[in-house]
C-alpha atoms as a PDB file:
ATOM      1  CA  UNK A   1      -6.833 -54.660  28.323  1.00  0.00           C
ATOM      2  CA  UNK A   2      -8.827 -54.928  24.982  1.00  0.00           C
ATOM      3  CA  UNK A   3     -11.199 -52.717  25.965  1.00  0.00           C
ATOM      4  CA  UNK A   4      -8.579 -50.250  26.737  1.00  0.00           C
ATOM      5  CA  UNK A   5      -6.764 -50.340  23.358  1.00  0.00           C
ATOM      6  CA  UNK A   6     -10.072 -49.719  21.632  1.00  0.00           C
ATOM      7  CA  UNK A   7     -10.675 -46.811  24.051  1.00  0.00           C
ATOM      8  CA  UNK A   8      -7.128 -45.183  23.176  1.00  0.00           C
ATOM      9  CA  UNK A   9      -7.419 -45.731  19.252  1.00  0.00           C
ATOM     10  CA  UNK A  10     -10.624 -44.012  19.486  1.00  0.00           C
ATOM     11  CA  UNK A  11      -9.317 -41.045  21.525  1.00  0.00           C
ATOM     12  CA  UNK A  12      -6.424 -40.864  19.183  1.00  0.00           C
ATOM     13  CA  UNK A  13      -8.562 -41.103  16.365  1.00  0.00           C
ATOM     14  CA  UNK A  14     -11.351 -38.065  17.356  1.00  0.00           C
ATOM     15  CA  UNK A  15      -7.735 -35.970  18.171  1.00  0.00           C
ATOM     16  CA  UNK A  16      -7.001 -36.627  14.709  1.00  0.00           C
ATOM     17  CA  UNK A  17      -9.925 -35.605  13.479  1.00  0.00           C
ATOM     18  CA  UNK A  18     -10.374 -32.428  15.279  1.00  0.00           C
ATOM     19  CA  UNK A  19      -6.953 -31.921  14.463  1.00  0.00           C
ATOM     20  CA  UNK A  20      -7.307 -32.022  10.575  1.00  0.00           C
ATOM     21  CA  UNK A  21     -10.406 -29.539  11.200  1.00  0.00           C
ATOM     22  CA  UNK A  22      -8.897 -26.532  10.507  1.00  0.00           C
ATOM     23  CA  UNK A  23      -7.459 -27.405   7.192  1.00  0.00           C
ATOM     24  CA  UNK A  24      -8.214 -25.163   4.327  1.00  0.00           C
ATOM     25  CA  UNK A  25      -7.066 -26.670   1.381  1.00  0.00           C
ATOM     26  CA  UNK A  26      -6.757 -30.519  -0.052  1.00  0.00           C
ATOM     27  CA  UNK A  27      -3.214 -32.200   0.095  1.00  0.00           C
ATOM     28  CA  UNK A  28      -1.685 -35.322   0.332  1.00  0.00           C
ATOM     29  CA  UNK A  29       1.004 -35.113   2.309  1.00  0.00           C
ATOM     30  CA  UNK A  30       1.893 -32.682   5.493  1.00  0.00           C
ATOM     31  CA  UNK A  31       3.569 -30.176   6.736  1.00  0.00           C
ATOM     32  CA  UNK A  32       3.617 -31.093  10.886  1.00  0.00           C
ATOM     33  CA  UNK A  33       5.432 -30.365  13.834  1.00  0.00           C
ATOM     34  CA  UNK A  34       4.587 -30.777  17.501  1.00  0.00           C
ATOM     35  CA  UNK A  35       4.762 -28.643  20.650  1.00  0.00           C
ATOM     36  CA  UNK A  36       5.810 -29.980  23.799  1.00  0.00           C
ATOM     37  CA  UNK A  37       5.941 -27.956  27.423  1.00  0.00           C
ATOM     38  CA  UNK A  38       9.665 -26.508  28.114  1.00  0.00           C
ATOM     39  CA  UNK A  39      11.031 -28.921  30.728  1.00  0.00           C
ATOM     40  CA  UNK A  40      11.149 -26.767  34.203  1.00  0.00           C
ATOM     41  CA  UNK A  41      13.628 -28.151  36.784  1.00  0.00           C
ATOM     42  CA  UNK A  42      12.291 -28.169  40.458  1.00  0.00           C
ATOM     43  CA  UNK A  43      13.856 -25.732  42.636  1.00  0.00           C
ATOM     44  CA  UNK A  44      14.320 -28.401  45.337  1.00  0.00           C
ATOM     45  CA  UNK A  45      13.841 -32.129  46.364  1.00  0.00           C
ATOM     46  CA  UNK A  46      11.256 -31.007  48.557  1.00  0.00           C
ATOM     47  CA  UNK A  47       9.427 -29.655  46.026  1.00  0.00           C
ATOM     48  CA  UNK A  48       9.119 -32.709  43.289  1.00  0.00           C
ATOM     49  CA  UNK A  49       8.377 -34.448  46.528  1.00  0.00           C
ATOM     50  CA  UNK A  50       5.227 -32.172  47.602  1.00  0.00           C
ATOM     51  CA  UNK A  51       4.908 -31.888  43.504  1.00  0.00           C
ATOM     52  CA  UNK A  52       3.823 -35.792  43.618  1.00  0.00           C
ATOM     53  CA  UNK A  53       2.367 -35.600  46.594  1.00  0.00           C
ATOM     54  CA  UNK A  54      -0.144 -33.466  45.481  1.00  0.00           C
ATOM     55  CA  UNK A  55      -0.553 -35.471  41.657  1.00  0.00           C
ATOM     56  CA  UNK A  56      -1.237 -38.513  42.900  1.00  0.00           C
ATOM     57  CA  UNK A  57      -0.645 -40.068  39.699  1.00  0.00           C
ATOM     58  CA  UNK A  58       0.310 -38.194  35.448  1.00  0.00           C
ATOM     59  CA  UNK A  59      -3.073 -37.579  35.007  1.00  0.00           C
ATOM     60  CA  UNK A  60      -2.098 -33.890  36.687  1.00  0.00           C
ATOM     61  CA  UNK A  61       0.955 -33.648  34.618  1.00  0.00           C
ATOM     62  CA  UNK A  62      -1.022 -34.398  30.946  1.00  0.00           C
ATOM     63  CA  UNK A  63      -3.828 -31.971  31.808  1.00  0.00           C
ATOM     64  CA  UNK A  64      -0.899 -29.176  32.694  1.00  0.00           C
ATOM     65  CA  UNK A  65       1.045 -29.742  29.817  1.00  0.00           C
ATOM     66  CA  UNK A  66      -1.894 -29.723  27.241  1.00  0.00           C
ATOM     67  CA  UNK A  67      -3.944 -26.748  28.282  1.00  0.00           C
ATOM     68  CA  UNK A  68      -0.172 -24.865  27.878  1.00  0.00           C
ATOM     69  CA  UNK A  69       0.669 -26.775  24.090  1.00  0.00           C
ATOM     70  CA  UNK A  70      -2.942 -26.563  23.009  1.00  0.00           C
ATOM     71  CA  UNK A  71      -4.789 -23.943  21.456  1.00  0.00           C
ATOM     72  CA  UNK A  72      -1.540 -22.419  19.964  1.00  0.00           C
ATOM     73  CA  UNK A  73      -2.151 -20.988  15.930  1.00  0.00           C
ATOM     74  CA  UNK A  74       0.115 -20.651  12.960  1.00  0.00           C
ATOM     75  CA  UNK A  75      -0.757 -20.104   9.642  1.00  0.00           C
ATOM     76  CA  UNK A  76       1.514 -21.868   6.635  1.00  0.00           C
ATOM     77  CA  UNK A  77       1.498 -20.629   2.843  1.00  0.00           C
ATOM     78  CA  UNK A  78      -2.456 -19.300   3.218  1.00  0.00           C
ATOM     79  CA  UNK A  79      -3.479 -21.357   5.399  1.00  0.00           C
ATOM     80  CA  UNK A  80      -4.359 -21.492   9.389  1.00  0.00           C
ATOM     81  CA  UNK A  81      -4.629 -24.410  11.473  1.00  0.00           C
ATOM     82  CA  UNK A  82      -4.790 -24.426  16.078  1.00  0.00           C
ATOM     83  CA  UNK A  83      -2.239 -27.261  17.909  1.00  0.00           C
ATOM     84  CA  UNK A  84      -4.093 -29.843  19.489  1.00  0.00           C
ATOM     85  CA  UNK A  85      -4.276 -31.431  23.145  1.00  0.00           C
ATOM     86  CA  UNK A  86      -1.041 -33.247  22.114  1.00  0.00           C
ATOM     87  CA  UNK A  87       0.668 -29.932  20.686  1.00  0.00           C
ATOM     88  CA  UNK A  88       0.722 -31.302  17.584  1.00  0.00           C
ATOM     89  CA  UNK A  89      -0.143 -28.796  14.383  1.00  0.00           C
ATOM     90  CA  UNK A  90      -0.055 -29.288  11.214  1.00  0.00           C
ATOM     91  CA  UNK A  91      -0.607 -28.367   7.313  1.00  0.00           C
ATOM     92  CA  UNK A  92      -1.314 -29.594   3.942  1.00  0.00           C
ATOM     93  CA  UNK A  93       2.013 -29.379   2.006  1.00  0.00           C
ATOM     94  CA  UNK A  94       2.672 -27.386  -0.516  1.00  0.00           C
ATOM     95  CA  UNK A  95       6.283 -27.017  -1.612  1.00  0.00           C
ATOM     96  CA  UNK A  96       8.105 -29.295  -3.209  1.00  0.00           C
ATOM     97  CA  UNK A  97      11.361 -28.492  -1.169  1.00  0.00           C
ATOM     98  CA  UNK A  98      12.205 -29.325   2.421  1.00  0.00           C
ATOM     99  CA  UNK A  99      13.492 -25.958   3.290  1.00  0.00           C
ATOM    100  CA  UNK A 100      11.112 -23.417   4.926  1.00  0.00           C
ATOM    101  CA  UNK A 101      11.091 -20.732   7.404  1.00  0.00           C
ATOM    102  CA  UNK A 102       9.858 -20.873  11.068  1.00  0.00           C
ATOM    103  CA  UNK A 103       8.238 -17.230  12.114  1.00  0.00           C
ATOM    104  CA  UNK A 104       7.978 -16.959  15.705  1.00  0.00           C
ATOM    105  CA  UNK A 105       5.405 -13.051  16.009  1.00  0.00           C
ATOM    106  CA  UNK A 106       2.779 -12.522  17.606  1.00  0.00           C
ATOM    107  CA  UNK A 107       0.918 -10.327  14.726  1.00  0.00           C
ATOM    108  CA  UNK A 108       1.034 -10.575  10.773  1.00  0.00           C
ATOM    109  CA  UNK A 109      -0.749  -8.495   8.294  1.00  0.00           C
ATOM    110  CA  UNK A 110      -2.328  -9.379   4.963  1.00  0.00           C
ATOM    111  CA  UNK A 111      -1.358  -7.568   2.144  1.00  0.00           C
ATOM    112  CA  UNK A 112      -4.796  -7.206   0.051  1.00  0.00           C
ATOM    113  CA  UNK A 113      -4.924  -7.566  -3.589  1.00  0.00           C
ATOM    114  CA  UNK A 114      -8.676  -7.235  -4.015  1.00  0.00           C
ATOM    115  CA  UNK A 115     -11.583  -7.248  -1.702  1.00  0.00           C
ATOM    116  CA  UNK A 116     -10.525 -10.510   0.215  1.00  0.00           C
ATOM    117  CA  UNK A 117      -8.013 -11.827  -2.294  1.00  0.00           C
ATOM    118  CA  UNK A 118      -4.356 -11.936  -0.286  1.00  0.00           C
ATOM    119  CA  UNK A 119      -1.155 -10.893  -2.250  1.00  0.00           C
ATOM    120  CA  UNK A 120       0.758 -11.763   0.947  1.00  0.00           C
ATOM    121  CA  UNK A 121       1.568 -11.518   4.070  1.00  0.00           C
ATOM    122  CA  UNK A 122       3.915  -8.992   5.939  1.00  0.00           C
ATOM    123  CA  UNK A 123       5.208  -8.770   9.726  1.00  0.00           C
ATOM    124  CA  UNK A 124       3.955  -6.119  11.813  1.00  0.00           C
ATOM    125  CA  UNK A 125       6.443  -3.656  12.359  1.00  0.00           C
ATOM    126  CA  UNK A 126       7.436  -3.106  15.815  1.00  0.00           C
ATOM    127  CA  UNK A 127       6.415  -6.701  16.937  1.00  0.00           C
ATOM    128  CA  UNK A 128       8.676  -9.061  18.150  1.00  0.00           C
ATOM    129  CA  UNK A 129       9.829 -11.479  15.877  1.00  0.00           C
ATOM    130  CA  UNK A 130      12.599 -14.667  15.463  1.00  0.00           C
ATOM    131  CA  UNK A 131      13.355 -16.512  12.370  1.00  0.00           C
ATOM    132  CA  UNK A 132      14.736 -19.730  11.767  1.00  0.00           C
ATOM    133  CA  UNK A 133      15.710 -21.261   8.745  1.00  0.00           C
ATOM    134  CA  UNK A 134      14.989 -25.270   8.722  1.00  0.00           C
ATOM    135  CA  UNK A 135      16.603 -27.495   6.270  1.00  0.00           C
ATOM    136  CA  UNK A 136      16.222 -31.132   5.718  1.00  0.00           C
ATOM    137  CA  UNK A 137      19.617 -32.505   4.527  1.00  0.00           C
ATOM    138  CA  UNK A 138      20.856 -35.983   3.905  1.00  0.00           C
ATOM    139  CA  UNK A 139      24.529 -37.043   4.616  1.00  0.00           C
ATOM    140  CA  UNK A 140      26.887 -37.928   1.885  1.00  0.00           C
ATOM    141  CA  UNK A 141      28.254 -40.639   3.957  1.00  0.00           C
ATOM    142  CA  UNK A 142      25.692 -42.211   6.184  1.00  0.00           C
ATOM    143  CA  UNK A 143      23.087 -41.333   3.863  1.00  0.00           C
ATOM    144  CA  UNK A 144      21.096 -40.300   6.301  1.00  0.00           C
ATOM    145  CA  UNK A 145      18.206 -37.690   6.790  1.00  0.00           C
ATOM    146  CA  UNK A 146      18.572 -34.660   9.227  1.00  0.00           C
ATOM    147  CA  UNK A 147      17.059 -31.253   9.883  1.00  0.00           C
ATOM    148  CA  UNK A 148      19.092 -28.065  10.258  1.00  0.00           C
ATOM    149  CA  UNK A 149      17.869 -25.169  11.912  1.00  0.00           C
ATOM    150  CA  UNK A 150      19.551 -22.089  12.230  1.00  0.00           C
ATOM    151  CA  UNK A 151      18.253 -18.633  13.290  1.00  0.00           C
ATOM    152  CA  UNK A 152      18.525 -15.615  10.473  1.00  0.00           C
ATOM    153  CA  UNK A 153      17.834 -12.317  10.153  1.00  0.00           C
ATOM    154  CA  UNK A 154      14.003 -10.991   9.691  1.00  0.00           C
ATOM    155  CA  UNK A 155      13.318 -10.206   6.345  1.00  0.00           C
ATOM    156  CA  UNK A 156      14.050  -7.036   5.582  1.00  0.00           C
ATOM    157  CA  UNK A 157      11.313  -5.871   3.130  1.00  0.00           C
ATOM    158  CA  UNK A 158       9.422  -7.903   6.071  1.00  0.00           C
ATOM    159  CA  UNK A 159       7.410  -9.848   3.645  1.00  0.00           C
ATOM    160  CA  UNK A 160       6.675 -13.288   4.896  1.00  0.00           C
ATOM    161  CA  UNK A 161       8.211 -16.467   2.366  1.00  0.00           C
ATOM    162  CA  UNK A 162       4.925 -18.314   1.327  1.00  0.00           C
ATOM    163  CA  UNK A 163       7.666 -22.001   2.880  1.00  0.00           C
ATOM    164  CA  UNK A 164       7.096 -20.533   6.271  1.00  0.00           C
ATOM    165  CA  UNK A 165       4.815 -21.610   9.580  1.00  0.00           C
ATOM    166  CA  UNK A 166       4.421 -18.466  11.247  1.00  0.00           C
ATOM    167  CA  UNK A 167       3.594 -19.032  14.873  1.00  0.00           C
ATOM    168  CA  UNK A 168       1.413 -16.973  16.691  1.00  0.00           C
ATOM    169  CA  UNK A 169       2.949 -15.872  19.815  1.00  0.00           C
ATOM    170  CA  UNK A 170       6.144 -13.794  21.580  1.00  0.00           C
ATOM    171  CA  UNK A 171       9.206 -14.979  20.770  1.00  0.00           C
ATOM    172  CA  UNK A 172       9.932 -15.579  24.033  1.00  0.00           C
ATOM    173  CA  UNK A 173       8.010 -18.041  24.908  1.00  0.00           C
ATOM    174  CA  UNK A 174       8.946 -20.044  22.405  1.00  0.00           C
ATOM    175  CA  UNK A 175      12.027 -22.226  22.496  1.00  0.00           C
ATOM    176  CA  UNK A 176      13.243 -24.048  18.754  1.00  0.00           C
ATOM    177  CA  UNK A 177      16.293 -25.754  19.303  1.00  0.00           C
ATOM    178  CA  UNK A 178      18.889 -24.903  16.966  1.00  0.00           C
ATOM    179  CA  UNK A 179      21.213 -27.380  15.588  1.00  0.00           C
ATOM    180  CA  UNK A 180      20.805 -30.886  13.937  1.00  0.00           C
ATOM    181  CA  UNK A 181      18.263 -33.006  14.772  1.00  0.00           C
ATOM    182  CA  UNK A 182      17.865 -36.743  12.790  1.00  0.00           C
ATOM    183  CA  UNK A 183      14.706 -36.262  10.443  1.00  0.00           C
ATOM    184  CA  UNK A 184      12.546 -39.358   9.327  1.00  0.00           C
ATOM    185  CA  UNK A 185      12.583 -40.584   5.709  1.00  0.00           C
ATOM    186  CA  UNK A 186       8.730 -39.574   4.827  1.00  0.00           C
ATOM    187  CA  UNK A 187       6.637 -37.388   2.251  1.00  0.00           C
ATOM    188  CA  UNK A 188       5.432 -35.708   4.855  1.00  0.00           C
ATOM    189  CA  UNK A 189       7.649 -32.667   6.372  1.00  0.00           C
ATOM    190  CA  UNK A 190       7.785 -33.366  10.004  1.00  0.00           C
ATOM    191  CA  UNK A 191       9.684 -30.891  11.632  1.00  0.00           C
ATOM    192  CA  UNK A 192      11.258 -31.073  15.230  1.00  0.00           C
ATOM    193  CA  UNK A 193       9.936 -30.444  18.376  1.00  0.00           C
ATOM    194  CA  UNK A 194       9.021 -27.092  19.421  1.00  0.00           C
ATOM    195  CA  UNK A 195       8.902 -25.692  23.547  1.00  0.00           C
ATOM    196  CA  UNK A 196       6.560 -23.603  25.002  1.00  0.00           C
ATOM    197  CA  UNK A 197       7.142 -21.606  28.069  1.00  0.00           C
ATOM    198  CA  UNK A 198       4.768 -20.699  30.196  1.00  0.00           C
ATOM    199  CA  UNK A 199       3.505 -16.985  30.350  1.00  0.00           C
ATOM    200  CA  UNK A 200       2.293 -17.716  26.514  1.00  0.00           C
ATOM    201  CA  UNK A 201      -0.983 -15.569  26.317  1.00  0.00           C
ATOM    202  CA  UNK A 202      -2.950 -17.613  24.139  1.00  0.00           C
ATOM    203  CA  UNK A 203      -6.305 -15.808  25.049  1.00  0.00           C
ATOM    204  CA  UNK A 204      -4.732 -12.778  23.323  1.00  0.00           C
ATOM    205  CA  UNK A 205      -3.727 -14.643  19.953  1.00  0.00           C
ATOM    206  CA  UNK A 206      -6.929 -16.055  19.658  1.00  0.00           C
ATOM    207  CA  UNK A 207      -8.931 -12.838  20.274  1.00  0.00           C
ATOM    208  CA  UNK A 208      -6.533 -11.513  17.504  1.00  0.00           C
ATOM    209  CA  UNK A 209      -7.427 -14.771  15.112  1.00  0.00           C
ATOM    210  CA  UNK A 210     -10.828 -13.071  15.327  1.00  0.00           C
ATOM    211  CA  UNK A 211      -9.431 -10.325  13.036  1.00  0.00           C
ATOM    212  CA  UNK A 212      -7.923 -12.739  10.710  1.00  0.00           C
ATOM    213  CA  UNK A 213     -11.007 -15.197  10.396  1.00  0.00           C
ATOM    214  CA  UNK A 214     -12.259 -13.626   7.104  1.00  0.00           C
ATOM    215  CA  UNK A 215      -9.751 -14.218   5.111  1.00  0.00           C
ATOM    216  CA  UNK A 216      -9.353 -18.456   5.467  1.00  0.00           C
ATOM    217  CA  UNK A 217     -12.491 -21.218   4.445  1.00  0.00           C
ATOM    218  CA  UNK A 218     -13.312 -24.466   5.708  1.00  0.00           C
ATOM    219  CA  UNK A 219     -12.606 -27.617   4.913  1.00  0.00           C
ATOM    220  CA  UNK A 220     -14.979 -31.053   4.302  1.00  0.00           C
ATOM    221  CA  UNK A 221     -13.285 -34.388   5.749  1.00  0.00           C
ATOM    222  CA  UNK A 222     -13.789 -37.652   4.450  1.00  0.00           C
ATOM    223  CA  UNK A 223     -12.842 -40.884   6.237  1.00  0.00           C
ATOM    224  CA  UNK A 224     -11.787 -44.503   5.163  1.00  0.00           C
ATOM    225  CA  UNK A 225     -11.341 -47.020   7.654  1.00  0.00           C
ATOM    226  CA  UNK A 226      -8.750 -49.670   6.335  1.00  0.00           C
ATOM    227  CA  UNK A 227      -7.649 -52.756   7.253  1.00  0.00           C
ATOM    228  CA  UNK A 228      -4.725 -51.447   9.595  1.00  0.00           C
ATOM    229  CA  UNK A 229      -5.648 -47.922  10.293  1.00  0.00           C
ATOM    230  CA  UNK A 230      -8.381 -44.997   9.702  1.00  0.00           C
ATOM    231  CA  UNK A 231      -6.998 -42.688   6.872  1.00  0.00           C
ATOM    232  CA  UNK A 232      -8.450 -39.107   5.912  1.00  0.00           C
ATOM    233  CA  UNK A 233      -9.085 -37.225   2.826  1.00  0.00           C
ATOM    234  CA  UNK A 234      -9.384 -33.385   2.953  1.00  0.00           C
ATOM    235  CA  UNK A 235     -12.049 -32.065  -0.102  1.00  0.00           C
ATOM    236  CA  UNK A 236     -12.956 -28.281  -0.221  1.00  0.00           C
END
């Protein structure tokens, strides 16, 4: 059993890292969310039965559901980062509000100002796109924190707000739930879940990435094991 709990906080810990790899600027605190596989219902008993028969155990089910949440980009104020075997993504923040803008296209264009220098970014026209505003609120009574999300228009001069993530991908194979959703008190900005359907081309984003890669660095990592857990620091 020890052995085991070493071998999962190391796995956890190189996800981590690779993770915070594609960072391109130093923070404190993050902007995160995580992707998770759009739960499928099986047409029949007979098929979750064959379905297990032919797992044998979850190992089948965790390799499915991370090659579809993994390798998924988004870019955030500047910045580009890829979702990890766990779906999880995230950012350095950069805002002191909790209200941004989540950009579901598959293609964005940079607005130059000179030679590589962005002004900002636009959405392509003609492409597919879905907006949704996110708000963390707190409740006058219970005093507690939530999230709001609620889908508005594009913008119309179809500039993108520097408080978005803009998601990489068709709309439709993305599912945000709208609604409320209880938010945890935190510096960080950790946003809801996020589903993925599959039919997400991800082969086609990332060969489109390639067009893109000029304009975002790299980023240095330095690590400090403490006492009670292994803590990063991002340096340019």
């Amino acid at each position: 059993m020890k052995y085991k709990l070493i071998h999962d906080y190391f796995i956890q810990s190189s996800m981590l890292i690779i993770s915070m790899l594609s960072f391109t600027a130093q923070a404190n605190h993050i902007v995160s969310l995580n992707f998770r596989s759009y739960p499928v219902v099986a047409a029949s008993i007979d098929q979750q039965f064959n379905d297990a028969l032919r797992r044998g155990t979850h190992l089948h089910n965790f390799q499915k559901e991370s090659k579809l949440i993994s390798g998924i980009f988004a870019t955030y104020a500047g910045y580009i980062s890829i979702s990890d075997y766990d779906g999880r993504i995230s950012f350095p923040r950069l805002q002191q509000s909790s209200r941004l803008y989540l950009i579901v296209t598959p293609e964005i264009t940079p607005i130059l100002m000179l030679a590589n220098t962005i002004h900002h970014w636009e959405l392509n026209q003609g492409a597919p796109v879905k907006t949704i505003l996110a708000e963390q609120k707190e409740d006058p009574e219970t005093e507690l924190l939530y999230w709001d999300l609620q889908e508005v228009d594009a913008p119309a001069d179809s500039v993108i707000p520097l408080a978005s993530i803009t998601i990489l991908a068709r709309p439709e194979h993305v599912y945000i739930p709208l609604g409320i959703s209880v938010a945890m008190p935190s510096p960080h900005l950790l946003l809801p879940d996020i589903y993925i359907k599959s039919g997400i081309n991800k082969v086609a984003e990332a060969l489109y990435i390639l067009n893109l890669n000029q304009f975002f660095g790299t980023l240095s990592m330095q690590y400090k094991l403490d006492k009670k857990d292994m803590r990063s620091l991002m340096k340019l």
